[in-house]
N, C-alpha and C. Protein backbone atom coordinates (compact mmCIF):
# COMPACT_ATOMS: atom_id res chain seq x y z
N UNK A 1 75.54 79.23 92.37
CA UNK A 1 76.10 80.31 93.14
C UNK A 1 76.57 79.77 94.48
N UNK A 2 77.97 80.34 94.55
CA UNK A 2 78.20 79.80 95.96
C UNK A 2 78.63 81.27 97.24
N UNK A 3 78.68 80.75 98.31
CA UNK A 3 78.69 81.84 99.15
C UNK A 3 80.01 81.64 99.89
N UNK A 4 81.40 82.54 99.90
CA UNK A 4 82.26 82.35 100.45
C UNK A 4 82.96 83.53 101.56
N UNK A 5 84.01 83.28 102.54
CA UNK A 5 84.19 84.31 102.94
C UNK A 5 85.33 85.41 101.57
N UNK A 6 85.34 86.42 102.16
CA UNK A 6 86.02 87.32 101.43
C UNK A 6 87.65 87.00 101.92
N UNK A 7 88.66 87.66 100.95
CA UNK A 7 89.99 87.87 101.09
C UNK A 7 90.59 88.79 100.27
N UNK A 8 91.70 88.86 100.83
CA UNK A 8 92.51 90.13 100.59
C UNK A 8 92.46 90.04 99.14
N UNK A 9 92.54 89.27 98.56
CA UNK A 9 93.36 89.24 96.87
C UNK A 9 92.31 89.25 96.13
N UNK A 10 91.09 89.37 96.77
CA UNK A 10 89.43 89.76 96.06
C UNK A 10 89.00 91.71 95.60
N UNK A 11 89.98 92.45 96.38
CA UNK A 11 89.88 93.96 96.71
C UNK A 11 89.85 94.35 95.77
N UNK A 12 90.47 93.78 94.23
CA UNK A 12 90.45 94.80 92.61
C UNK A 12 88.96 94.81 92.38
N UNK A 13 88.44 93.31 92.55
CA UNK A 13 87.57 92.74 92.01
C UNK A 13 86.05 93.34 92.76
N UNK A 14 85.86 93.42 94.24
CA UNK A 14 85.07 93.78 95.25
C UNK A 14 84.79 95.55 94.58
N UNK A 15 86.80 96.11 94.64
CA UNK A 15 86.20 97.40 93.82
C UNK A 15 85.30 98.30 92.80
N UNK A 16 85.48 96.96 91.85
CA UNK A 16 84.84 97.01 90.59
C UNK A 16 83.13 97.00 91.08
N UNK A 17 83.25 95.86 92.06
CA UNK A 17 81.55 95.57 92.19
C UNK A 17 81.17 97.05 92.53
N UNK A 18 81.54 97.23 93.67
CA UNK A 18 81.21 98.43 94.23
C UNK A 18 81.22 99.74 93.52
N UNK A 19 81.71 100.21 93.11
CA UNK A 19 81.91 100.96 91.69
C UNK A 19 80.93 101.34 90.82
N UNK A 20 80.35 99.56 90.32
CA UNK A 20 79.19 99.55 89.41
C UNK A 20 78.12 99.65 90.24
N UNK A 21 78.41 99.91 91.81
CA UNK A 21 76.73 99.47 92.05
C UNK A 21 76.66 100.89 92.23
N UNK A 22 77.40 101.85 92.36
CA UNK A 22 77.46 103.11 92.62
C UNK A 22 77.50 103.62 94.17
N UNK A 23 78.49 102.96 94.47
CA UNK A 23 78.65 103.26 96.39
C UNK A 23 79.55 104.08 96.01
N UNK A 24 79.58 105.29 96.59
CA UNK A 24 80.41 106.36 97.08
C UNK A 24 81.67 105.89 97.39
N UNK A 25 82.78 106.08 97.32
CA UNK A 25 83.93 105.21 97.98
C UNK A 25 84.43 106.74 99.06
N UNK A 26 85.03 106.15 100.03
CA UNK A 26 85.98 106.59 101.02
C UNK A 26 86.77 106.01 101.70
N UNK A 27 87.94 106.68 102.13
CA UNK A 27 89.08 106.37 102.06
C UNK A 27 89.41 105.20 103.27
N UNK A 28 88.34 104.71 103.58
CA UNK A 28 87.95 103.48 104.48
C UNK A 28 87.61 102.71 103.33
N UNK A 29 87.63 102.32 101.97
CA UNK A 29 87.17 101.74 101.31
C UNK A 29 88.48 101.27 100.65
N UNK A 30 89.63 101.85 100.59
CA UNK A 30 90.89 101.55 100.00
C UNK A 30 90.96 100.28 100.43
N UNK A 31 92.57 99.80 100.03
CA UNK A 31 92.85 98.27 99.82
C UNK A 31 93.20 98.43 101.50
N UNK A 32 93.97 99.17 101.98
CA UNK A 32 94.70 99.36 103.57
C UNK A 32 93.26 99.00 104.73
N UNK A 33 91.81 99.74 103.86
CA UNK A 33 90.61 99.66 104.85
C UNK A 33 90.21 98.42 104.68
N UNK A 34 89.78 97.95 104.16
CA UNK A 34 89.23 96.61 103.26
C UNK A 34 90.11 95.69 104.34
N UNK A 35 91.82 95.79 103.95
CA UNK A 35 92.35 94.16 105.07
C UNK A 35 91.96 94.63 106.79
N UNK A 36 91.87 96.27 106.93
CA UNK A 36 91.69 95.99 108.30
C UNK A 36 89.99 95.50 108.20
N UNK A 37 89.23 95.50 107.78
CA UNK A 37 87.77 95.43 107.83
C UNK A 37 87.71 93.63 108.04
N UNK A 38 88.49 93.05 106.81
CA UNK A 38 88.53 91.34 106.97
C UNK A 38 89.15 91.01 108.53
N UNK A 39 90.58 91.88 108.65
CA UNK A 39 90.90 91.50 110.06
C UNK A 39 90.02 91.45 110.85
N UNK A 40 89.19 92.39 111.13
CA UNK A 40 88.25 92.75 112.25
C UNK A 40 87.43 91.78 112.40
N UNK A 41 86.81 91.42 110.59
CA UNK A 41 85.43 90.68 110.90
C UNK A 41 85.43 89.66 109.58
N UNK A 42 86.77 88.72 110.34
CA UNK A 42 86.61 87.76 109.28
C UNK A 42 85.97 86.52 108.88
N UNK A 43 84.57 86.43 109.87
CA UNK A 43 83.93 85.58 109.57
C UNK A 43 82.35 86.71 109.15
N UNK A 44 82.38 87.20 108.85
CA UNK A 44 81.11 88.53 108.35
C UNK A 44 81.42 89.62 107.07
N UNK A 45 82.29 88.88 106.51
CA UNK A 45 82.28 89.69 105.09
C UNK A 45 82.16 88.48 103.92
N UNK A 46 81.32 88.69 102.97
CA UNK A 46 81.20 87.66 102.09
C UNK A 46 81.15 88.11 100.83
N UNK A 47 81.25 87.28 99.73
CA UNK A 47 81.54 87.23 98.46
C UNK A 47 80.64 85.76 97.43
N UNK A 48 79.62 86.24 97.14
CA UNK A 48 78.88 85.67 96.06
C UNK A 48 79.80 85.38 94.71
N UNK A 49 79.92 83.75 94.36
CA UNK A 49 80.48 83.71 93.32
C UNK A 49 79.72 82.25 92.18
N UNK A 50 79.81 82.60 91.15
CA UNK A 50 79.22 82.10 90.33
C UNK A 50 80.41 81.92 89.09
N UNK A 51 80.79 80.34 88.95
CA UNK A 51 81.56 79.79 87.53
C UNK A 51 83.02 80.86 88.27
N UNK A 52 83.30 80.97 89.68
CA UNK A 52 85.15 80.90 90.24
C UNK A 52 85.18 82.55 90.40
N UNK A 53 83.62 83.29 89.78
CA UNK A 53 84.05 84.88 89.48
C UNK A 53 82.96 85.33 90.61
N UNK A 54 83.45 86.29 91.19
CA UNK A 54 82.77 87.44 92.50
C UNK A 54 81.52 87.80 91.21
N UNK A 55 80.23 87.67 91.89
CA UNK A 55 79.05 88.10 91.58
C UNK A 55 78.35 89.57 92.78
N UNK A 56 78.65 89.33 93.46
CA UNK A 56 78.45 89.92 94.58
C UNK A 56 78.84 90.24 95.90
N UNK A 57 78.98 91.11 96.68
CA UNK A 57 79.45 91.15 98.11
C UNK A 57 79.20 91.93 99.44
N UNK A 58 79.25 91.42 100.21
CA UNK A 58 78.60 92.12 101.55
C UNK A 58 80.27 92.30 102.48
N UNK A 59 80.10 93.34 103.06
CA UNK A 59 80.87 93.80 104.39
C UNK A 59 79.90 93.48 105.57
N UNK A 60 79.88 92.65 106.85
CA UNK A 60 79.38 92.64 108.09
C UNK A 60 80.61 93.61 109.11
N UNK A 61 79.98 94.31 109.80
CA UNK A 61 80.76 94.38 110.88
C UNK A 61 80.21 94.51 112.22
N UNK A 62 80.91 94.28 113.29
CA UNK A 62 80.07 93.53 114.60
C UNK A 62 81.21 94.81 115.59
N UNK A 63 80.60 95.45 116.31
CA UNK A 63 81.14 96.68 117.29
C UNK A 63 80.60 95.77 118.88
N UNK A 64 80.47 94.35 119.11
CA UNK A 64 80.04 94.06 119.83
C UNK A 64 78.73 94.03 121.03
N UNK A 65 78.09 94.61 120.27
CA UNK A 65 76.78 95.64 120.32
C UNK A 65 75.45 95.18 119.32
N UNK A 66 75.73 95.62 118.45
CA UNK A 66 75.11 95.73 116.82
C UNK A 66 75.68 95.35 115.48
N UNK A 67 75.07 94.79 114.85
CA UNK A 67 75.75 94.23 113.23
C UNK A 67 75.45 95.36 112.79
N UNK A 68 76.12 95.55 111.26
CA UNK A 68 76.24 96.55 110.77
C UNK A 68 76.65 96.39 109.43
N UNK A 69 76.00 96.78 108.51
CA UNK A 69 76.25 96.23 106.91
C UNK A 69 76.89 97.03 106.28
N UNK A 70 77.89 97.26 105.60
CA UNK A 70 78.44 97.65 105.25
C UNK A 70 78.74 97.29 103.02
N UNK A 71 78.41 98.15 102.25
CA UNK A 71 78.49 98.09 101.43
C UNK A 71 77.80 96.67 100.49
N UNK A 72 76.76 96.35 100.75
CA UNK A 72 76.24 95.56 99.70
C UNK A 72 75.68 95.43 98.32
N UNK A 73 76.55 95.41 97.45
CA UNK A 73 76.65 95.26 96.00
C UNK A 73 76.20 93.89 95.17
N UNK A 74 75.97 94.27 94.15
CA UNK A 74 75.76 92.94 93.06
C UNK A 74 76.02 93.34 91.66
N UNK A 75 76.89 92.45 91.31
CA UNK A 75 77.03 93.30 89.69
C UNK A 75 75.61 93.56 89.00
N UNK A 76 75.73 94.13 87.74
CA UNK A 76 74.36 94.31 86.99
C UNK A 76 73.97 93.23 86.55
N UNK A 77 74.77 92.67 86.12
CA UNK A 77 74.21 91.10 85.39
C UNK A 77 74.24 89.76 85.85
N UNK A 78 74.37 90.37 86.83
CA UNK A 78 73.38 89.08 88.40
C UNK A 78 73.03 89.23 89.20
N UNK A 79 71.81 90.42 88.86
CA UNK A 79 70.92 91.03 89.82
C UNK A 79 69.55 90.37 89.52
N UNK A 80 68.84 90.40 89.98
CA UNK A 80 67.30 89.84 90.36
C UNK A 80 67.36 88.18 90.27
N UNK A 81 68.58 88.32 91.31
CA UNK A 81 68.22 86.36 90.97
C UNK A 81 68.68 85.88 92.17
N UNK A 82 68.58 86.72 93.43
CA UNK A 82 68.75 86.35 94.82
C UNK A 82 69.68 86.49 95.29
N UNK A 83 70.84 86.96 94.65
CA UNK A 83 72.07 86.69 95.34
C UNK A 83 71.87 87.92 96.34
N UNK A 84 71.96 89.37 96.58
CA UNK A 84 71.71 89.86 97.65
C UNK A 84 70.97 89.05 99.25
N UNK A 85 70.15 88.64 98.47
CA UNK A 85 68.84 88.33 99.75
C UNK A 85 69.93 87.05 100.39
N UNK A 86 70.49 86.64 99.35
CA UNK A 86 71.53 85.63 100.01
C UNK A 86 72.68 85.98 100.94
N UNK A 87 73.01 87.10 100.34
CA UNK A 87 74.35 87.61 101.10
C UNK A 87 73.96 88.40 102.76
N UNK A 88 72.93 89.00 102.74
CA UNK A 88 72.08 89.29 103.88
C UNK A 88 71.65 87.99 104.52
N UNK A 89 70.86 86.91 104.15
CA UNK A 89 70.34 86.19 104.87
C UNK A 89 72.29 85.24 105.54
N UNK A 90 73.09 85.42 104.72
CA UNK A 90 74.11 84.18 105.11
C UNK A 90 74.87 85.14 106.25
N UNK A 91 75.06 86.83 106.22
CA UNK A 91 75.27 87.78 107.14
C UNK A 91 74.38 87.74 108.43
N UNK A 92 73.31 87.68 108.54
CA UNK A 92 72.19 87.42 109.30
C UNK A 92 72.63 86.19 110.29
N UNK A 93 73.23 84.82 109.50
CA UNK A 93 73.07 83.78 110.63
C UNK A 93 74.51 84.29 111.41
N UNK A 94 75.36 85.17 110.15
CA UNK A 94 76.46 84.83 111.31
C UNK A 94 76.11 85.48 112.49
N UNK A 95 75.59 86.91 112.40
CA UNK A 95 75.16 87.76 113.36
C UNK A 95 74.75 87.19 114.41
N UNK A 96 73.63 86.40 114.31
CA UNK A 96 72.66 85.78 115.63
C UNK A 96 73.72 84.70 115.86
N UNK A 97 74.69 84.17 115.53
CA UNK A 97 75.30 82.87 116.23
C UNK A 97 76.04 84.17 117.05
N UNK A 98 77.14 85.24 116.57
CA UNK A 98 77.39 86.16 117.89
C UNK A 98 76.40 86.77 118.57
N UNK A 99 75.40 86.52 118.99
CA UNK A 99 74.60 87.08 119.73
C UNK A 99 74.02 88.68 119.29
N UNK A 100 74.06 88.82 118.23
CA UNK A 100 73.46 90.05 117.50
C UNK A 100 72.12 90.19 117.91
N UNK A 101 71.64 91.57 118.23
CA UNK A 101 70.06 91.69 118.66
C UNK A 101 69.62 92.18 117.32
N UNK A 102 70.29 93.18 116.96
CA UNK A 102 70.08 94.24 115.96
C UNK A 102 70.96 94.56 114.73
N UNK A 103 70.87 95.10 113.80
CA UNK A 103 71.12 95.67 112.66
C UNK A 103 71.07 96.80 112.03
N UNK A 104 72.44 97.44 112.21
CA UNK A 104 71.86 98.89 111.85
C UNK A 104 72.90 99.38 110.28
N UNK A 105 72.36 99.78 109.86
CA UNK A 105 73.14 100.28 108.25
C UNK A 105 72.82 101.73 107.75
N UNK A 106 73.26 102.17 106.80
CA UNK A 106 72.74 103.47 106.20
C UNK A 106 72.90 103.05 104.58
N UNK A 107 71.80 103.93 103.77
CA UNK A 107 71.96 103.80 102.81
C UNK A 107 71.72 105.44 101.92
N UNK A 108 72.25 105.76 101.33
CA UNK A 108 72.87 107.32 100.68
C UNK A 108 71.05 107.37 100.22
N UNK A 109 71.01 108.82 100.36
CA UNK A 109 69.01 109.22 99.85
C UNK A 109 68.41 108.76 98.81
N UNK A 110 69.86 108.97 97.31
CA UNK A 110 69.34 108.67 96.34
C UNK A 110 69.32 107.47 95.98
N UNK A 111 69.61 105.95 96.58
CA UNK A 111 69.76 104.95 96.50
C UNK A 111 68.25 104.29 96.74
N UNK A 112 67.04 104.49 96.65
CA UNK A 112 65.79 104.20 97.20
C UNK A 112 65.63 102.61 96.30
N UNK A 113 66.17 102.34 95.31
CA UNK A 113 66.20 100.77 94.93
C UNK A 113 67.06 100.02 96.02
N UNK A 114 67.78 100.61 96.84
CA UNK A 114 68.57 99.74 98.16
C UNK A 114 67.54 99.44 99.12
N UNK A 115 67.08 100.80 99.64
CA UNK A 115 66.22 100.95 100.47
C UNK A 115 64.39 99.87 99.93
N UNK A 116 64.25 99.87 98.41
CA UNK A 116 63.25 99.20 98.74
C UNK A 116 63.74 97.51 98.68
N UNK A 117 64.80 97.30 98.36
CA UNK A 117 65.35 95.50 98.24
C UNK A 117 65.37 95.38 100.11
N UNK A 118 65.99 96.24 100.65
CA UNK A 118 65.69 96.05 102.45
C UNK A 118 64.51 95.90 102.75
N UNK A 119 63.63 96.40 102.36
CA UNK A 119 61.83 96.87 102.92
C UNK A 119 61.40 95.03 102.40
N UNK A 120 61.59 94.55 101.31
CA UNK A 120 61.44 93.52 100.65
C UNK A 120 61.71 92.57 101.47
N UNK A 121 62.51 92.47 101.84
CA UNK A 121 63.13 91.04 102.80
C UNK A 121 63.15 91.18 104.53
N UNK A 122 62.42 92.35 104.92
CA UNK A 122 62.08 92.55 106.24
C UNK A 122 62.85 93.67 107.13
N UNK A 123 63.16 94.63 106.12
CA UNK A 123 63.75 95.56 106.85
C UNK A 123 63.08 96.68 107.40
N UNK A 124 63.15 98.15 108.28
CA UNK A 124 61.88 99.07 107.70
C UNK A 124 63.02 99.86 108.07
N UNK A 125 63.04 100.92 107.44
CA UNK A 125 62.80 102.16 106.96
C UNK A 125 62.76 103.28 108.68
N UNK A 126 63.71 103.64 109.47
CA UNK A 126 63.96 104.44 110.78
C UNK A 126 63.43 106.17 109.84
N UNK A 127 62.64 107.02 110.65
CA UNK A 127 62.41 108.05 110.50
C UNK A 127 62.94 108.75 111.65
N UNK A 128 62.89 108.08 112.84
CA UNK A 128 63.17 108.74 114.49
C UNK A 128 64.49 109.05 114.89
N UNK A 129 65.64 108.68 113.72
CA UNK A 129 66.95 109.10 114.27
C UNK A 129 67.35 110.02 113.33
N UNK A 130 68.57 110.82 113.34
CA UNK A 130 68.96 111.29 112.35
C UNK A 130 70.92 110.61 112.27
N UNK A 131 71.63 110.78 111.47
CA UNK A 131 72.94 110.53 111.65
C UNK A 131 73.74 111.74 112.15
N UNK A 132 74.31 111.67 113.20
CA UNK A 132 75.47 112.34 113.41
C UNK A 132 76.70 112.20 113.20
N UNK A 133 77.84 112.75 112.51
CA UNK A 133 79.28 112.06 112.45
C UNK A 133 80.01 113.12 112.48
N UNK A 134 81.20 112.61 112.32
CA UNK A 134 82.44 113.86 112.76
C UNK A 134 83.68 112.89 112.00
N UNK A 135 84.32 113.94 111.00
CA UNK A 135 85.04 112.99 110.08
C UNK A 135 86.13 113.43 110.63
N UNK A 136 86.92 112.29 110.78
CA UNK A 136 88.93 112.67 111.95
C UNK A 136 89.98 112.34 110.57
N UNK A 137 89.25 111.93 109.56
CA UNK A 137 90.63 111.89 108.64
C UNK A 137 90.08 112.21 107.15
N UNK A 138 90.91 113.05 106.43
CA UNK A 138 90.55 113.92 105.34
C UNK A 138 90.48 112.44 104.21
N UNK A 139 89.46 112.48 103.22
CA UNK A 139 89.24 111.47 102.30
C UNK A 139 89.75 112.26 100.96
């Protein structure tokens, strides 16, 4: 397994992952969101690949502040064999080389196999905030 950055001509393929892992898509998730997301943060989005084919993939994004994870997937049939913990830990160094303190993400309620693969590798679990948002463009 190797660990590479992401690119544009990966987006059919990233879709699919995402898809199967069962992430919600929105309209920040299209092909138009995706190149601005690489623009933004093109050393913090990665792509797990095994024998030339996407196994897996992470979105980083950095608001200059806080990292921020964005959509981490793994197909079904190369799951429990590290590649997540990889795609987090290789997201992780980029973070701390920009001076990242923190890490903040969300993960949908019914997703609690996300939430316990985070708890697993050193994440915990916020009870003290809640999310607020305000959506400016119709999905």
């Amino acid at each position: 397994m190797k660990i590479r950055s992401l690119r544009v001509e990966d987006y059919s393929e990233v879709l699919k992952i995402w898809r199967e892992g069962g992430i919600t898509m929105k309209k920040a998730d299209s092909k138009e969101g995706f190149i601005v997301m690489l623009e933004r943060n093109p050393d913090t989005c990665f792509g797990a690949t095994e024998d030339g084919e996407l196994c897996g993939v992470i979105l980083g994004g950095f608001d200059g502040r806080r990292g921020i994870i964005h959509h981490l997937a793994v197909k079904k049939e190369c799951r429990n064999r590290g590649i997540a913990r990889e795609l987090v830990q290789m997201l992780e160094k980029k973070f701390r080389e920009k001076g990242v303190e923190k890490i903040n993400f969300w993960v949908e309620k019914p997703n609690m196999e996300a939430v316990d693969f985070y708890r697993r590798i050193g994440y915990h679990l916020r009870d003290d905030i809640v999310t607020v948002s305000k959506v400016l463009v119709d999905d």
